[in-house]
Protein backbone atom coordinates (compact mmCIF):
# COMPACT_ATOMS: atom_id res chain seq x y z
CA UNK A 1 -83.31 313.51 -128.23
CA UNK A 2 -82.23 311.01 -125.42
CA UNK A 3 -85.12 308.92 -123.21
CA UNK A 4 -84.43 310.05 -119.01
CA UNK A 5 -87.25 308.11 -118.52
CA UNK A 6 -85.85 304.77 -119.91
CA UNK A 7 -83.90 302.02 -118.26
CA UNK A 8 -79.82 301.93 -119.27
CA UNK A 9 -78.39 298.75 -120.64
CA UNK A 10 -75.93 298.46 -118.42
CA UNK A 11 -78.49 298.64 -115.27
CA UNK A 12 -79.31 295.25 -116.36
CA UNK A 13 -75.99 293.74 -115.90
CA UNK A 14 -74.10 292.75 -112.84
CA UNK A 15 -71.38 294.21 -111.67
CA UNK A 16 -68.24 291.83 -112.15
CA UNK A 17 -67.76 291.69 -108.51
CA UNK A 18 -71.17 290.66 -107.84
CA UNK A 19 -71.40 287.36 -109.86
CA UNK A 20 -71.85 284.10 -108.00
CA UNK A 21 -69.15 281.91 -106.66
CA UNK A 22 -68.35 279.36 -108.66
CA UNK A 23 -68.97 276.79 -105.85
CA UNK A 24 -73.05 278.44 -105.62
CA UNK A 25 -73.18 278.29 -109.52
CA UNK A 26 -72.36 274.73 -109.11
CA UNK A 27 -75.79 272.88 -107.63
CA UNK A 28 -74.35 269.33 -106.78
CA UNK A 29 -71.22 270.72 -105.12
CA UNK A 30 -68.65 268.72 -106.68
CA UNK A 31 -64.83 269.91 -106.40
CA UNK A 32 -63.21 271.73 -109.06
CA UNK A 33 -60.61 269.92 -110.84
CA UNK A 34 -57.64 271.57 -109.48
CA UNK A 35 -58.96 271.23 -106.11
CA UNK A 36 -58.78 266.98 -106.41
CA UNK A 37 -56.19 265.63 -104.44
CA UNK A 38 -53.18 264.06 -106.07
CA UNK A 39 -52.92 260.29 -106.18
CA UNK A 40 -49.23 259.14 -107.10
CA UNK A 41 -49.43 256.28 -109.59
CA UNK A 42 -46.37 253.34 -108.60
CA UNK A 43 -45.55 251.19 -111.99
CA UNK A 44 -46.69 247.50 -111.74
CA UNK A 45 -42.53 246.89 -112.12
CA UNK A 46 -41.23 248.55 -109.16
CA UNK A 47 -44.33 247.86 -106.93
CA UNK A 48 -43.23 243.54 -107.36
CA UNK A 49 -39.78 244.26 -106.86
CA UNK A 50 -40.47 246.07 -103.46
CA UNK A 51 -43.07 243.68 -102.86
CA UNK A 52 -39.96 240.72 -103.72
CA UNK A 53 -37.76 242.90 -101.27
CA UNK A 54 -40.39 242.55 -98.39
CA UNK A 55 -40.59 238.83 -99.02
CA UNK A 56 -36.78 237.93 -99.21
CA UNK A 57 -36.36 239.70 -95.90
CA UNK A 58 -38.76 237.92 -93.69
CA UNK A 59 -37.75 234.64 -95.33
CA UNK A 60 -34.02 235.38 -94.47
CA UNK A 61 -35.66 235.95 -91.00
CA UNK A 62 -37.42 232.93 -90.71
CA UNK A 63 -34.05 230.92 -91.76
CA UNK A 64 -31.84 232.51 -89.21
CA UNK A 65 -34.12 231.78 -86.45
CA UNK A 66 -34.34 228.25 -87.80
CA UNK A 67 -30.50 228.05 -87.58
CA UNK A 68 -29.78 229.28 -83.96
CA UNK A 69 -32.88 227.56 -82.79
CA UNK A 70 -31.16 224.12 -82.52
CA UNK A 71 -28.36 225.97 -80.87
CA UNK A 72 -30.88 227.33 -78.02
CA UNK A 73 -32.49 224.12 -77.50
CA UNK A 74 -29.01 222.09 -76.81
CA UNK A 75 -28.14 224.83 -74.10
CA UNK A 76 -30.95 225.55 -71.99
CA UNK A 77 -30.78 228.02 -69.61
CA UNK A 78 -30.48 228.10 -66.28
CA UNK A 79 -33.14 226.70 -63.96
CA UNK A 80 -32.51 229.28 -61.38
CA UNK A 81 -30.85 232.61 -60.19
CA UNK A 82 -29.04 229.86 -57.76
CA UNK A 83 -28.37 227.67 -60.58
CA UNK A 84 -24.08 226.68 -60.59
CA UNK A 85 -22.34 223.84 -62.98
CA UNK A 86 -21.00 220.94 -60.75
CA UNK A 87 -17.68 221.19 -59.33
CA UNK A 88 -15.31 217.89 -60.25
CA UNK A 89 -12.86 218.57 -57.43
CA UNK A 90 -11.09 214.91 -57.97
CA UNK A 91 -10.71 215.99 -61.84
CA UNK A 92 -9.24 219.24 -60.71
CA UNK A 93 -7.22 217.58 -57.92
CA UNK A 94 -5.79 215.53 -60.31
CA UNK A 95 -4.63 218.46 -62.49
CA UNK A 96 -2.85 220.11 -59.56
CA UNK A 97 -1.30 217.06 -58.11
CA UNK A 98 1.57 217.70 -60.61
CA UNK A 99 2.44 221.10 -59.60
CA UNK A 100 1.73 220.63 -56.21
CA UNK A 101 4.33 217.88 -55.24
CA UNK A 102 1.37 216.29 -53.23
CA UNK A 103 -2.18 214.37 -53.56
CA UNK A 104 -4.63 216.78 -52.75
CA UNK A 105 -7.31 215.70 -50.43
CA UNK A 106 -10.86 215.50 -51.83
CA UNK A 107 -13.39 214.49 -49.41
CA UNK A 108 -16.46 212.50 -50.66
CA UNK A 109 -19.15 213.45 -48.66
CA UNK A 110 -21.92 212.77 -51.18
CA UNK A 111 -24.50 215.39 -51.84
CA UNK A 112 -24.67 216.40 -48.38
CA UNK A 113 -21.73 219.04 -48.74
CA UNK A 114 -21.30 220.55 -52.17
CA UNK A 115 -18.60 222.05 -53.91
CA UNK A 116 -18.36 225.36 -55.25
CA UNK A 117 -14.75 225.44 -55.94
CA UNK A 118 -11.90 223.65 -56.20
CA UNK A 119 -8.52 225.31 -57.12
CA UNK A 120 -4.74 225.44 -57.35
CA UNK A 121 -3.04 229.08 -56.16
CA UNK A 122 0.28 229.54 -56.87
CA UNK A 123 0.83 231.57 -53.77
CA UNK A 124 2.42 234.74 -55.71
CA UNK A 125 1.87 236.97 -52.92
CA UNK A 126 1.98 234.89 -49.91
CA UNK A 127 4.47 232.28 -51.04
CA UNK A 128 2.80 229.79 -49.74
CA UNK A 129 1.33 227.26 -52.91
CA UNK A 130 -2.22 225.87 -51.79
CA UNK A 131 -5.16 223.55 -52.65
CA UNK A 132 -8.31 225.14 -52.01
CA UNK A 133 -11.86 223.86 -52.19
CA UNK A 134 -15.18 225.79 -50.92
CA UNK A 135 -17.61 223.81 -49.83
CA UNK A 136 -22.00 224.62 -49.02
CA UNK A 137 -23.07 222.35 -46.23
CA UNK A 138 -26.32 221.05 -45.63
CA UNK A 139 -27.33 224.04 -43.19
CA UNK A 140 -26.50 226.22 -45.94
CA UNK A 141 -23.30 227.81 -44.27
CA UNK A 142 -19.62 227.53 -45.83
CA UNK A 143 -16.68 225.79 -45.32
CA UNK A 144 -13.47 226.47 -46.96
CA UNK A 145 -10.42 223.59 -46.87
CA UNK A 146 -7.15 225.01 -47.82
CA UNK A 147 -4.07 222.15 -47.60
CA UNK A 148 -0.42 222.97 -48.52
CA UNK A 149 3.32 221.61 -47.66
CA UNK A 150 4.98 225.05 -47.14
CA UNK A 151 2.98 226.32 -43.97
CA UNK A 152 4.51 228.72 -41.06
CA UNK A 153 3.24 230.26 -38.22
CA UNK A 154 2.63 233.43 -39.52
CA UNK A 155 0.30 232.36 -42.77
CA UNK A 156 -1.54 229.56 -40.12
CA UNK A 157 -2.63 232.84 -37.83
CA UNK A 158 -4.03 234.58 -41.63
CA UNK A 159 -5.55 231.97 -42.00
CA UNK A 160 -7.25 231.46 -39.24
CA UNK A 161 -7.96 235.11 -38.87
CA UNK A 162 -6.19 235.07 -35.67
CA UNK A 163 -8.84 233.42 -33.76
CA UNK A 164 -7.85 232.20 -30.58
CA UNK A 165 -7.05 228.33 -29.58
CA UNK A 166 -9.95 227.32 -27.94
CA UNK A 167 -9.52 223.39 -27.65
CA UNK A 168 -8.97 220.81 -29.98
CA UNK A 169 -11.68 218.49 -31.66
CA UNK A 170 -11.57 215.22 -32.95
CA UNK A 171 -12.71 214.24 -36.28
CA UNK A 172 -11.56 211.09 -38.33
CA UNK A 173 -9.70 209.51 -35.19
CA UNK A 174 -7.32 212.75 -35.57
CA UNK A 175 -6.79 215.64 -33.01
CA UNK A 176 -7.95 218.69 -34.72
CA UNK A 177 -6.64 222.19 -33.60
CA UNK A 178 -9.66 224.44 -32.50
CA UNK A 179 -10.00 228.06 -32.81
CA UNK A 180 -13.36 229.36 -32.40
CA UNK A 181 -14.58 233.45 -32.55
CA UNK A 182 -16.78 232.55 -30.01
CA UNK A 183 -19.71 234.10 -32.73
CA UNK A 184 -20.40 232.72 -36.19
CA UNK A 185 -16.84 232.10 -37.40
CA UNK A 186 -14.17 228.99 -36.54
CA UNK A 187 -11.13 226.77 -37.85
CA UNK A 188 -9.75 223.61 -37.25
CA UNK A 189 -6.29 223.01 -38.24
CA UNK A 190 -4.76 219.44 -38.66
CA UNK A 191 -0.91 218.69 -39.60
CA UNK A 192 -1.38 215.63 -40.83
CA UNK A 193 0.66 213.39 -43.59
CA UNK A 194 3.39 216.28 -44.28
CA UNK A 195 0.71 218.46 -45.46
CA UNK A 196 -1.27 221.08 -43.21
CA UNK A 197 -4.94 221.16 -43.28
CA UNK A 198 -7.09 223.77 -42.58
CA UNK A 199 -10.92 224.30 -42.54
CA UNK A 200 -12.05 228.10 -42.55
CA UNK A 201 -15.81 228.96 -42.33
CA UNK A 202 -19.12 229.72 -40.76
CA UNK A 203 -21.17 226.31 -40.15
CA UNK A 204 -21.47 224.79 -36.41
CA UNK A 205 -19.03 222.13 -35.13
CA UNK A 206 -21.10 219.39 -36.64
CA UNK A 207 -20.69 220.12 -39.76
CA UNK A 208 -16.95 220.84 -39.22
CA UNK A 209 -16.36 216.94 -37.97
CA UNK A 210 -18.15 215.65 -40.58
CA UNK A 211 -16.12 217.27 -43.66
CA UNK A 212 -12.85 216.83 -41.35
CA UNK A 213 -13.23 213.31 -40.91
CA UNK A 214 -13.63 212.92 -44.78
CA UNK A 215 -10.78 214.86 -45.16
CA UNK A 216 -8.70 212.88 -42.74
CA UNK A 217 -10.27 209.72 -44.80
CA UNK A 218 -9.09 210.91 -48.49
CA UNK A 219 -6.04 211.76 -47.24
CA UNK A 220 -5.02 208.28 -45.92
CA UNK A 221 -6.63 207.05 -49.15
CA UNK A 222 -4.06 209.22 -51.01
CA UNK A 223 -1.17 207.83 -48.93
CA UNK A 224 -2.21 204.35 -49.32
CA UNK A 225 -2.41 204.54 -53.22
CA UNK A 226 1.38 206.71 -52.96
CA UNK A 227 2.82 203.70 -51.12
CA UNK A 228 0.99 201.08 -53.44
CA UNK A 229 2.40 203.11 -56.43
CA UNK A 230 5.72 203.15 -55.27
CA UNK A 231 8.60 200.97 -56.44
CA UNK A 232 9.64 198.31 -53.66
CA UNK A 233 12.97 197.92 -52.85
């Protein structure tokens, strides 16, 4: 005869969905192991080769810089945006004197008027061969000389820009030929020695006798040392 009145076994146990978490069963709350995050392990080999590798590099770095630095050091740079190599127009003059079947002038004028330039054209597409130098003056405008043997009318007026005569001026004892813009812009032309001369640019008539009477004074150099140099009869 069964017992209503009596308590059932299984009363006594929990139900399987009602046991406690596994992180409440645990009282100090320390991970499970599978919950551990993984640590990868490198072998003492490979980590002192990559550490070598990492070494050689920067040292290979460090040795190329020591190489080019010598390089650097013997070519400074610049000292300015402004900043040009001199101009040896008598070393260049020289080099064209051969082709150009006369002494070109080249003015000394000290370090009042300095060179930017100084070349030999051919004169491909004007036919007319020239010695050209391009000059800053000490006002900071430009003057450009341009001498040749094979001048005409029609390349004198391009050149000049087809500026009208306006006088002449005289500069190194010599007669120059004046053409003036009447604004910022003149010439003075000077046939002078078989060779015509002209000086292009944007500086004021002072400036313009001064370089043309240095002109007129290298060019009676270069006929004096032609005459010297020739054979006497």
């Amino acid at each position: 005869m069964r017992d209503y009145g009596g308590v059932s076994e299984t009363q006594d146990k929990p139900a399987a969905g009602n046991q406690p978490k596994a992180a409440e069963a645990n009282p100090n709350g320390a991970p499970d192991a599978m919950d551990a995050p993984y640590k990868p392990v490198i072998p003492a080999k490979a980590a002192k080769r990559a550490n070598a590798s990492v070494i050689g590099m920067i040292i290979a770095l460090v040795l190329c810089v020591l190489a080019f630095l010598p390089i650097v050091l013997m070519n400074p740079a610049p000292k300015g945006e402004g900043f040009r190599p001199p101009v040896d127009v008598a070393s260049i003059a020289r080099n064209a004197a051969d082709v150009a079947g006369f002494t070109p002038v080249t003015p000394e004028t000290g370090d009042t008027f300095k060179p930017n330039y100084a070349r030999w054209e051919s004169g491909t597409g004007t036919g007319v061969p020239t010695w050209e130098v391009g000059y800053l003056t000490p006002k900071e405008a430009f003057i450009g000389l341009t001498q040749t043997t094979k001048a005409n009318p029609t390349w004198v007026l391009q050149q000049t820009g087809n500026m009208p005569v306006t006088g002449t001026r005289n500069a190194g004892g010599q007669d120059w030929e004046l053409h003036d813009s009447g604004k910022d812009k003149r010439s003075m032309v000077l046939n002078y020695r078989g060779t015509t001369i002209i000086l292009n640019g944007t500086a004021n008539l002072e400036e313009f006798a001064t370089l043309a009477a240095a002109v007129v004074k290298s060019a009676d150099q270069a006929a004096a040392a032609s005459e010297s140099a020739a054979p006497s009869s």
